[in-house]
C-alpha atoms as a PDB file:
ATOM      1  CA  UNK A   1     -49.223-115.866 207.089  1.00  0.00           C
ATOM      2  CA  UNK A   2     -51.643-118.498 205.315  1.00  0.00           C
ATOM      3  CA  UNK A   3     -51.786-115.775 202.659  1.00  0.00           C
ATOM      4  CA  UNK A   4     -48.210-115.614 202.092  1.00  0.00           C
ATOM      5  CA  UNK A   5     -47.735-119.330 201.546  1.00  0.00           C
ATOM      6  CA  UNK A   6     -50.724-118.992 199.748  1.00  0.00           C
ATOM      7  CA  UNK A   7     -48.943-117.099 197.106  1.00  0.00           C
ATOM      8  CA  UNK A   8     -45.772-118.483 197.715  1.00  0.00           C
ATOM      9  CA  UNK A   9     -47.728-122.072 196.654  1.00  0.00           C
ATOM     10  CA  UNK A  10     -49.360-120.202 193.875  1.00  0.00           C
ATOM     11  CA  UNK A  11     -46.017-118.819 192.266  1.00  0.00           C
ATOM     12  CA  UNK A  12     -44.350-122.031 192.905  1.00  0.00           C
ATOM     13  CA  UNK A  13     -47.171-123.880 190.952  1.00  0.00           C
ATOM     14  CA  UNK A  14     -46.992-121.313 187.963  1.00  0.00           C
ATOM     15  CA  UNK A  15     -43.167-121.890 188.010  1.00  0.00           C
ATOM     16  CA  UNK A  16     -43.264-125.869 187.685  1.00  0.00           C
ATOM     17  CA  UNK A  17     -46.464-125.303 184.373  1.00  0.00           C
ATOM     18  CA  UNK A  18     -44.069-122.440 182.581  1.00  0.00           C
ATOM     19  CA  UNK A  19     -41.370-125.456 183.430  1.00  0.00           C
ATOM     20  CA  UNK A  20     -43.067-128.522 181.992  1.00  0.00           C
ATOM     21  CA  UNK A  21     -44.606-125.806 178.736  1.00  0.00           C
ATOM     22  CA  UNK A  22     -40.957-125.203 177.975  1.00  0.00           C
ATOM     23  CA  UNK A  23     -39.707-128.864 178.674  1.00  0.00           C
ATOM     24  CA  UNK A  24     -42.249-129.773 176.174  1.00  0.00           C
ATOM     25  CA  UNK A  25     -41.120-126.827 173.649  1.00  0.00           C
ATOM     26  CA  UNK A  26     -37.733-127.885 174.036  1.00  0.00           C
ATOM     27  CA  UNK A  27     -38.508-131.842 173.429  1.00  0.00           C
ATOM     28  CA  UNK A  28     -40.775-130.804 170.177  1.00  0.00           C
ATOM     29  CA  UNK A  29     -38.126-128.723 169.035  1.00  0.00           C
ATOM     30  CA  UNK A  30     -35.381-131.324 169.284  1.00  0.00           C
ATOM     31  CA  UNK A  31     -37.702-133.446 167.458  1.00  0.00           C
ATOM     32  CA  UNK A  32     -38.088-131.166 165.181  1.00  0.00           C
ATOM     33  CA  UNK A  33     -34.629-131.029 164.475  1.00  0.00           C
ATOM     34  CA  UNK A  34     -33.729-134.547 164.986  1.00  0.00           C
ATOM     35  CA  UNK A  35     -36.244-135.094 161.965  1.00  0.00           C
ATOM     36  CA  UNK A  36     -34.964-132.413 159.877  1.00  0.00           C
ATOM     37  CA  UNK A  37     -31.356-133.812 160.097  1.00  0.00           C
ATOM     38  CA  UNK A  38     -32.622-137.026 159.002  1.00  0.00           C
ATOM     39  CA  UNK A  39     -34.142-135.860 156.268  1.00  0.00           C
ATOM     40  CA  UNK A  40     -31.017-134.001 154.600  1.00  0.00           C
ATOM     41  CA  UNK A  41     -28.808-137.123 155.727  1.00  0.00           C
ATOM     42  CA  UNK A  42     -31.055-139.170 153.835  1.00  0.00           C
ATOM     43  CA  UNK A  43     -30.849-136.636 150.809  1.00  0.00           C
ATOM     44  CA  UNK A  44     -26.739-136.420 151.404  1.00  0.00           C
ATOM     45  CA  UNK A  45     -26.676-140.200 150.907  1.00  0.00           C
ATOM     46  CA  UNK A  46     -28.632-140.364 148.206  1.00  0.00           C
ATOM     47  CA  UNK A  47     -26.798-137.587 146.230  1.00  0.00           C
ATOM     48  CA  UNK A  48     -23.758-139.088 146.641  1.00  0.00           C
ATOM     49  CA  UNK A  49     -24.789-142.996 146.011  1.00  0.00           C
ATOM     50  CA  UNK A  50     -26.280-141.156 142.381  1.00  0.00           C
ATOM     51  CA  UNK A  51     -22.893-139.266 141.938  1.00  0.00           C
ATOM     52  CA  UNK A  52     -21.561-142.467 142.304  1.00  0.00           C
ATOM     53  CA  UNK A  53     -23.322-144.429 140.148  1.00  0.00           C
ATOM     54  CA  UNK A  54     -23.199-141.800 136.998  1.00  0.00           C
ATOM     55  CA  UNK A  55     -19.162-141.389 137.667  1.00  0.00           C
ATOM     56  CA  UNK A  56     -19.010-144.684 137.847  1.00  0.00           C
ATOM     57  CA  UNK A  57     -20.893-145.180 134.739  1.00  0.00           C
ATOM     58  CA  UNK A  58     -19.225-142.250 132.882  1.00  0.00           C
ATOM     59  CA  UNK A  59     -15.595-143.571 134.075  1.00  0.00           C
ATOM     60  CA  UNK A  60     -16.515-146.896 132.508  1.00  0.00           C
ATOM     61  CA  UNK A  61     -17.478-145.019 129.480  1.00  0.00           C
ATOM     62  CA  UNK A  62     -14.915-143.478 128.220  1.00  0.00           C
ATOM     63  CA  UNK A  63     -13.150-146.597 129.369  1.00  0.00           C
ATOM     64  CA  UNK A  64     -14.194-148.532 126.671  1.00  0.00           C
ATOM     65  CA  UNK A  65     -14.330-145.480 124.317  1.00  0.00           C
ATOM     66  CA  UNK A  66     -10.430-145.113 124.839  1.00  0.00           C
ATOM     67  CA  UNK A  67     -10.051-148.902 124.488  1.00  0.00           C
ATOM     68  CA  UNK A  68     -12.042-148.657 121.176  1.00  0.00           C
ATOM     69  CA  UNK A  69     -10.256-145.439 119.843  1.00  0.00           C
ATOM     70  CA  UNK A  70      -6.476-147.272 120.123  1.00  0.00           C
ATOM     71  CA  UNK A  71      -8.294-150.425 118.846  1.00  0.00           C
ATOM     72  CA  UNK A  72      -9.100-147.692 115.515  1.00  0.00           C
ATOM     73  CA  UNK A  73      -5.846-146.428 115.769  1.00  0.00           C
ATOM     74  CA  UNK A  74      -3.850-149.641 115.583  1.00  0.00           C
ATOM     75  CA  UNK A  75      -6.213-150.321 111.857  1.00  0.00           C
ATOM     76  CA  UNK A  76      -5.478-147.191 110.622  1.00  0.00           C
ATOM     77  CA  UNK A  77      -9.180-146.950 110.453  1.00  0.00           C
ATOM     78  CA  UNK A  78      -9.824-142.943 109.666  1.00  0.00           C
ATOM     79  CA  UNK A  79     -13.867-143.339 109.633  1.00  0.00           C
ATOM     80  CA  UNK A  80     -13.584-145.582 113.156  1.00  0.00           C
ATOM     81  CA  UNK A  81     -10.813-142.650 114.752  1.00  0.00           C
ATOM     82  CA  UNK A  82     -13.244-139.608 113.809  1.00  0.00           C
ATOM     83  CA  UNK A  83     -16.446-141.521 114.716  1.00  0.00           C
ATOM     84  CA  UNK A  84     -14.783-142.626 118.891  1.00  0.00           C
ATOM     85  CA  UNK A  85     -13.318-139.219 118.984  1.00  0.00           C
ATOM     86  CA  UNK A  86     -16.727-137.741 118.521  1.00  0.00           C
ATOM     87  CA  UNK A  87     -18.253-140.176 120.677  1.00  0.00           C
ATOM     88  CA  UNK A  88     -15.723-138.968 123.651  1.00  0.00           C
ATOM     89  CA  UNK A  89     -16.056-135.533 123.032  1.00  0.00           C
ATOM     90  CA  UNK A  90     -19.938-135.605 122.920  1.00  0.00           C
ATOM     91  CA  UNK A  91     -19.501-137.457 126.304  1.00  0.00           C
ATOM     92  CA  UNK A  92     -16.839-135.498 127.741  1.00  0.00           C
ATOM     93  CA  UNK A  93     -19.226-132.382 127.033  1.00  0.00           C
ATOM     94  CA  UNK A  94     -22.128-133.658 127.897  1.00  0.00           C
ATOM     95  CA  UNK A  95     -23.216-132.623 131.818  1.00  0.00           C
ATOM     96  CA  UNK A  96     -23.487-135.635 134.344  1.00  0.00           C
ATOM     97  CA  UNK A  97     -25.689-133.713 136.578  1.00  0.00           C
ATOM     98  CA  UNK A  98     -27.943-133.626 134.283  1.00  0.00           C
ATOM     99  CA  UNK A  99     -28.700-137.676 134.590  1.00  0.00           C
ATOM    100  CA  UNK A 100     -29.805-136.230 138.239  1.00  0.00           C
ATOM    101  CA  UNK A 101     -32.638-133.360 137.693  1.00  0.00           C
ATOM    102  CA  UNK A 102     -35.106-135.991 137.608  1.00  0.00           C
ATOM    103  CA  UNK A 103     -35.160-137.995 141.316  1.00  0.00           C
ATOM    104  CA  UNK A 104     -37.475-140.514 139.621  1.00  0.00           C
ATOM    105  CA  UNK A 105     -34.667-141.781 137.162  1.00  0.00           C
ATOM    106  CA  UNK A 106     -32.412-141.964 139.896  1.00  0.00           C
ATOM    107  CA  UNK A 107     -34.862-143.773 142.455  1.00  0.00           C
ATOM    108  CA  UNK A 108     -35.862-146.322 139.415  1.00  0.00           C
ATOM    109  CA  UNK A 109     -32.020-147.209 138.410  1.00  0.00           C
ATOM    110  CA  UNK A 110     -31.792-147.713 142.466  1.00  0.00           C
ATOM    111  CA  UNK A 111     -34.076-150.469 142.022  1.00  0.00           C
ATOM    112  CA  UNK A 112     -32.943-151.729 138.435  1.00  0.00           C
ATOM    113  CA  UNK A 113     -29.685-153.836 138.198  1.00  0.00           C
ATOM    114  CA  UNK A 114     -29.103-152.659 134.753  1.00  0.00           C
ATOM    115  CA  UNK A 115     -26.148-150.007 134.035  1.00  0.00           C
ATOM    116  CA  UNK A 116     -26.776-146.329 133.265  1.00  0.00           C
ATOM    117  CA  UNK A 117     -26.693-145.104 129.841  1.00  0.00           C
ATOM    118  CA  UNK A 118     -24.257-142.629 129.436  1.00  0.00           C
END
């Protein structure tokens, strides 16, 4: 009899350390996790405050550019049309994500209160 309790004691007391091992898997997983989902938030937010900022920028670009080219349209100024419509079309191709391959630029425009050069 004291050898069955015996073992029932033992098998009880290897249930409860296979218990606390996998409460403590399960905890450093959701840690884990919980730290990885930070980490792309952080990234998420940050893509999208730079998408912001260089459509922003962009938008205000050609903006003005338009401005300027019905400005050279109301002179009849040939040299000023050609010159704005190259100006937007060199913008207009020119690939925003580009501003973006480098996080450094992004990070130090973050920090700078000066606008983007488009």
């Amino acid at each position: 009899m004291f050898r069955a309790f015996t073992t029932v004691v033992e098998s009880v007391s290897k249930w409860l350390e296979e218990e606390r091992k996998t409460k403590v898997a399960v905890t450093t997983v959701n840690a884990q996790r919980d730290t990885a989902i930070a980490g792309i938030e952080a990234q998420r937010d940050f893509l999208l405050r730079s998408l912001d900022l260089v459509f922003d920028e962009r938008r205000s670009a050609f903006e003005d550019l338009f401005a300027r080219l019905d400005v050279a349209l109301a002179s009849q100024n040939q040299q000023a049309v050609t010159d704005v419509l190259s100006a937007i079309t060199t913008l207009a191709t020119k690939n925003p994500f580009s501003e973006l391959k480098d996080h450094r630029i992004v990070i130090e425009q973050f920090r700078s209160d000066e606008a983007w050069e488009v």
